[in-house]
C-alpha atoms as a PDB file:
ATOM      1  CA  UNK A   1     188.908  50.452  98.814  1.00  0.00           C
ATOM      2  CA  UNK A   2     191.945  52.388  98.293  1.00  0.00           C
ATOM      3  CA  UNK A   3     191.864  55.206  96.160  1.00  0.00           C
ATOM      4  CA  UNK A   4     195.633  55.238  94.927  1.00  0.00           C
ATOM      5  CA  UNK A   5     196.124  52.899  92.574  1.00  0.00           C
ATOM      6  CA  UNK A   6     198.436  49.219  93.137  1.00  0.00           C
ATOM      7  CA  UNK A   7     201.168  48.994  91.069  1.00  0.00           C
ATOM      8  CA  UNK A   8     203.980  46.202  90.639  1.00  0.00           C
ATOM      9  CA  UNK A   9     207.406  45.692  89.046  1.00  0.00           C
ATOM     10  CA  UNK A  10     206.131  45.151  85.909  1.00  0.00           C
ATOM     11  CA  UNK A  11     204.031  47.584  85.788  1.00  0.00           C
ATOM     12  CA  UNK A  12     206.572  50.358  87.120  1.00  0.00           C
ATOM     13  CA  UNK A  13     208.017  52.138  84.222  1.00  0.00           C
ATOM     14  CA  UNK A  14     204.599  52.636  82.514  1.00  0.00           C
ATOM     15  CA  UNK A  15     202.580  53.663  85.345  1.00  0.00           C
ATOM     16  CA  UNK A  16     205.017  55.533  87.017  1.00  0.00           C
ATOM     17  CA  UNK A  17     208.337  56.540  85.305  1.00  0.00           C
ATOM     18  CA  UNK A  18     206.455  57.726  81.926  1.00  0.00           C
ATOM     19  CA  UNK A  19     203.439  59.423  83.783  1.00  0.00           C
ATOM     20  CA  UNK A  20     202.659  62.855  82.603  1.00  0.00           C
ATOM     21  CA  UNK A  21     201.971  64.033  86.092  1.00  0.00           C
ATOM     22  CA  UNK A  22     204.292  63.746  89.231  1.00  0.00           C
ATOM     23  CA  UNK A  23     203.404  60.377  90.771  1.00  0.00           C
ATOM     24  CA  UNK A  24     203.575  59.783  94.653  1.00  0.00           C
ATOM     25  CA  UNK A  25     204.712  56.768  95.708  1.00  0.00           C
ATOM     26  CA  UNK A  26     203.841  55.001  99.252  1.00  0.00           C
ATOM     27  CA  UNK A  27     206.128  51.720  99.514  1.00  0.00           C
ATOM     28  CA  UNK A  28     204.267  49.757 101.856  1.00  0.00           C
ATOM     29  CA  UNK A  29     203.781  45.941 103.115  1.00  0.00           C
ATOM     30  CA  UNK A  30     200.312  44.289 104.790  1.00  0.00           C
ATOM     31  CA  UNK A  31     202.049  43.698 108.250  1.00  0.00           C
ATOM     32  CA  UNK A  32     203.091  47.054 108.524  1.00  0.00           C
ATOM     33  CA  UNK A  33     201.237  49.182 110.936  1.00  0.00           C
ATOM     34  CA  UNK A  34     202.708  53.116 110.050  1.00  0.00           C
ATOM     35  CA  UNK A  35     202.130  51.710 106.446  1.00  0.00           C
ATOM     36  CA  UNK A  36     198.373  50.670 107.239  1.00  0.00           C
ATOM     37  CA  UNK A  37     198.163  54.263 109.043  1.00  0.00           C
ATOM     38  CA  UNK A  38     199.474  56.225 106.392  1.00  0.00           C
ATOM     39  CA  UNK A  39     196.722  54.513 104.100  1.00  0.00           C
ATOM     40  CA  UNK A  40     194.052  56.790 104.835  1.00  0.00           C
ATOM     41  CA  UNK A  41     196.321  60.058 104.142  1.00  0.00           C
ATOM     42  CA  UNK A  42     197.389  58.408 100.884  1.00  0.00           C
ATOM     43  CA  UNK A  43     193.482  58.015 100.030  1.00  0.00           C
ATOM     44  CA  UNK A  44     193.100  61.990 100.487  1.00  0.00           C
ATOM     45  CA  UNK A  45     195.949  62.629  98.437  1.00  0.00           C
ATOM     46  CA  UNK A  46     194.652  60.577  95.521  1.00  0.00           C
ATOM     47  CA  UNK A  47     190.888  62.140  95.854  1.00  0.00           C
ATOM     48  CA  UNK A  48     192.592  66.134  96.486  1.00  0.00           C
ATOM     49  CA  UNK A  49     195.090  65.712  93.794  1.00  0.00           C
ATOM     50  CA  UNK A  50     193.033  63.627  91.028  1.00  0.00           C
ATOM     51  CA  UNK A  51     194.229  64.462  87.556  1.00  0.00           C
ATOM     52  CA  UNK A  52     197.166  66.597  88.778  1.00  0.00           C
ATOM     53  CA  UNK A  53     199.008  63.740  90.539  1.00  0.00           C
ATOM     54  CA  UNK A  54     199.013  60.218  90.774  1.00  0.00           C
ATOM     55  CA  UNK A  55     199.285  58.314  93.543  1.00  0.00           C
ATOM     56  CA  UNK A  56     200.271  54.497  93.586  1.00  0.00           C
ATOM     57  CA  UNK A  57     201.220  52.194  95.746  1.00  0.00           C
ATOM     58  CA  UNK A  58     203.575  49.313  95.680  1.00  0.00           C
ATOM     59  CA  UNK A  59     203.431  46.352  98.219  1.00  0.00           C
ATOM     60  CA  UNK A  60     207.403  45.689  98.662  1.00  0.00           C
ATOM     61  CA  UNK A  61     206.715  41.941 100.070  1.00  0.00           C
ATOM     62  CA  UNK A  62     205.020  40.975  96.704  1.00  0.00           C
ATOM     63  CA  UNK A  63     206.941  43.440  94.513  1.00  0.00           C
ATOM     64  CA  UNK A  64     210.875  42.889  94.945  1.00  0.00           C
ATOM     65  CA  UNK A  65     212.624  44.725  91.999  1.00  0.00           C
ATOM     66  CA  UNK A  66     211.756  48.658  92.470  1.00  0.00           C
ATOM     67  CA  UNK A  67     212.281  48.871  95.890  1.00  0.00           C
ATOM     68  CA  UNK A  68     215.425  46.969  95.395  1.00  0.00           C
ATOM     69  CA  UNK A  69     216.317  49.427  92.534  1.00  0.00           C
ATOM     70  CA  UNK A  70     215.588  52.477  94.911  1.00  0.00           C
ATOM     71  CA  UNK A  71     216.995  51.474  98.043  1.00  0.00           C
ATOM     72  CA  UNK A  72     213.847  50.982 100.226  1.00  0.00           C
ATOM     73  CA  UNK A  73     215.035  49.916 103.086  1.00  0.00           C
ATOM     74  CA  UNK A  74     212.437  51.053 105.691  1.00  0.00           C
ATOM     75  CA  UNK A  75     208.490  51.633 104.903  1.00  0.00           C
ATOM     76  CA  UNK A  76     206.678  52.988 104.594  1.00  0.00           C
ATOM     77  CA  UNK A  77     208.519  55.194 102.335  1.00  0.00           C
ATOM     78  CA  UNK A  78     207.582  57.687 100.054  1.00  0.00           C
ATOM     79  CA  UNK A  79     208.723  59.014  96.678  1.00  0.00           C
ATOM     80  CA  UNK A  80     207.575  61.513  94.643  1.00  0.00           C
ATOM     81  CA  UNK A  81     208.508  61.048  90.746  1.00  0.00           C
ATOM     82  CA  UNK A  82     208.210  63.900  87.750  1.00  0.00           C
ATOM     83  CA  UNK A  83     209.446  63.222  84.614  1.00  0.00           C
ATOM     84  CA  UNK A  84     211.111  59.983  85.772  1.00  0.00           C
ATOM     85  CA  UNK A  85     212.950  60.854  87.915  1.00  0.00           C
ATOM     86  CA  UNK A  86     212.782  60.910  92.203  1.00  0.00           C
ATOM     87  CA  UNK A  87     212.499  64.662  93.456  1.00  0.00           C
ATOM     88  CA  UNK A  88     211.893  63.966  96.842  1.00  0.00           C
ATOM     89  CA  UNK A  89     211.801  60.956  99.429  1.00  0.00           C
ATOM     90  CA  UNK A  90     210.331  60.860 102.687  1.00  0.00           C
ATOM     91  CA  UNK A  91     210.656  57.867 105.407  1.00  0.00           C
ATOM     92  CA  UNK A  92     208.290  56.584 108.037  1.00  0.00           C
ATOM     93  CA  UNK A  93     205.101  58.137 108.993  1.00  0.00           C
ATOM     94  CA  UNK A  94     204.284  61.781 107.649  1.00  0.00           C
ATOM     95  CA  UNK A  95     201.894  64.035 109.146  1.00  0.00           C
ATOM     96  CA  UNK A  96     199.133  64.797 106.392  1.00  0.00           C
ATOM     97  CA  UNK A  97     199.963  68.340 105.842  1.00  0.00           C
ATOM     98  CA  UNK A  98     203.675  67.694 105.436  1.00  0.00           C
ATOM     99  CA  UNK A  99     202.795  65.337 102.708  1.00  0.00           C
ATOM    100  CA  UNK A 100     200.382  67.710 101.245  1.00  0.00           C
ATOM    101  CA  UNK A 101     203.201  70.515 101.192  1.00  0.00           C
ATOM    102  CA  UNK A 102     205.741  68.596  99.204  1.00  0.00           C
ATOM    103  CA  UNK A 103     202.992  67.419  96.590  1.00  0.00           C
ATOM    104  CA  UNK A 104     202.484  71.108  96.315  1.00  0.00           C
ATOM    105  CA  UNK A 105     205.591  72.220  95.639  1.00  0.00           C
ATOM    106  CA  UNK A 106     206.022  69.969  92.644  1.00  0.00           C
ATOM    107  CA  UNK A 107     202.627  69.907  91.057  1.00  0.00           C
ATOM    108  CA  UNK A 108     201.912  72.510  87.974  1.00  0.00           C
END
């Protein structure tokens, strides 16, 4: 079981764009093999980072509208949200420690 949290359309400006705490997101899809590979560094995130940042994940086949909204083109993608706003994307597969350095720099 995944420890970052599913989140859809719907759900997307509650969960994400009014969070008190940055929020890392991992646009992903089921047939996608980076996406499924990333999974596991995504877990680590959630469990290192718990109650500093969230992390959430949004499957782009069954959720249309935000990556629409953001210009996902590619997954997986990644974007990391404070205040509402995107401070930093990152596209395709990320080695773990890159990923843990830009959380870092944007976590209090």
């Amino acid at each position: 079981m995944s420890q970052a949290a599913e989140v859809t359309d719907a759900q997307w400006d509650n969960a994400v764009l009014q969070s008190d705490v940055p929020v890392l997101v991992d646009f992903w899809a089921e047939w996608c093999a980076p996406c499924r590979a990333m999974s596991p560094y995504v877990d680590k995130l959630a469990d290192d980072y718990d109650g500093r940042l969230k992390v959430m994940k949004i499957n782009t086949q069954d959720n249309t509208e935000v990556p629409a909204k953001y210009g996902i083109t590619a997954i997986p993608t990644f974007l990391l949200i404070r205040g509402g706003e995107v401070v930093k994307q990152m596209v395709g597969s990320q080695p773990y420690d890159e990923l843990k350095k830009v959380v870092e720099s944007y976590i209090d």
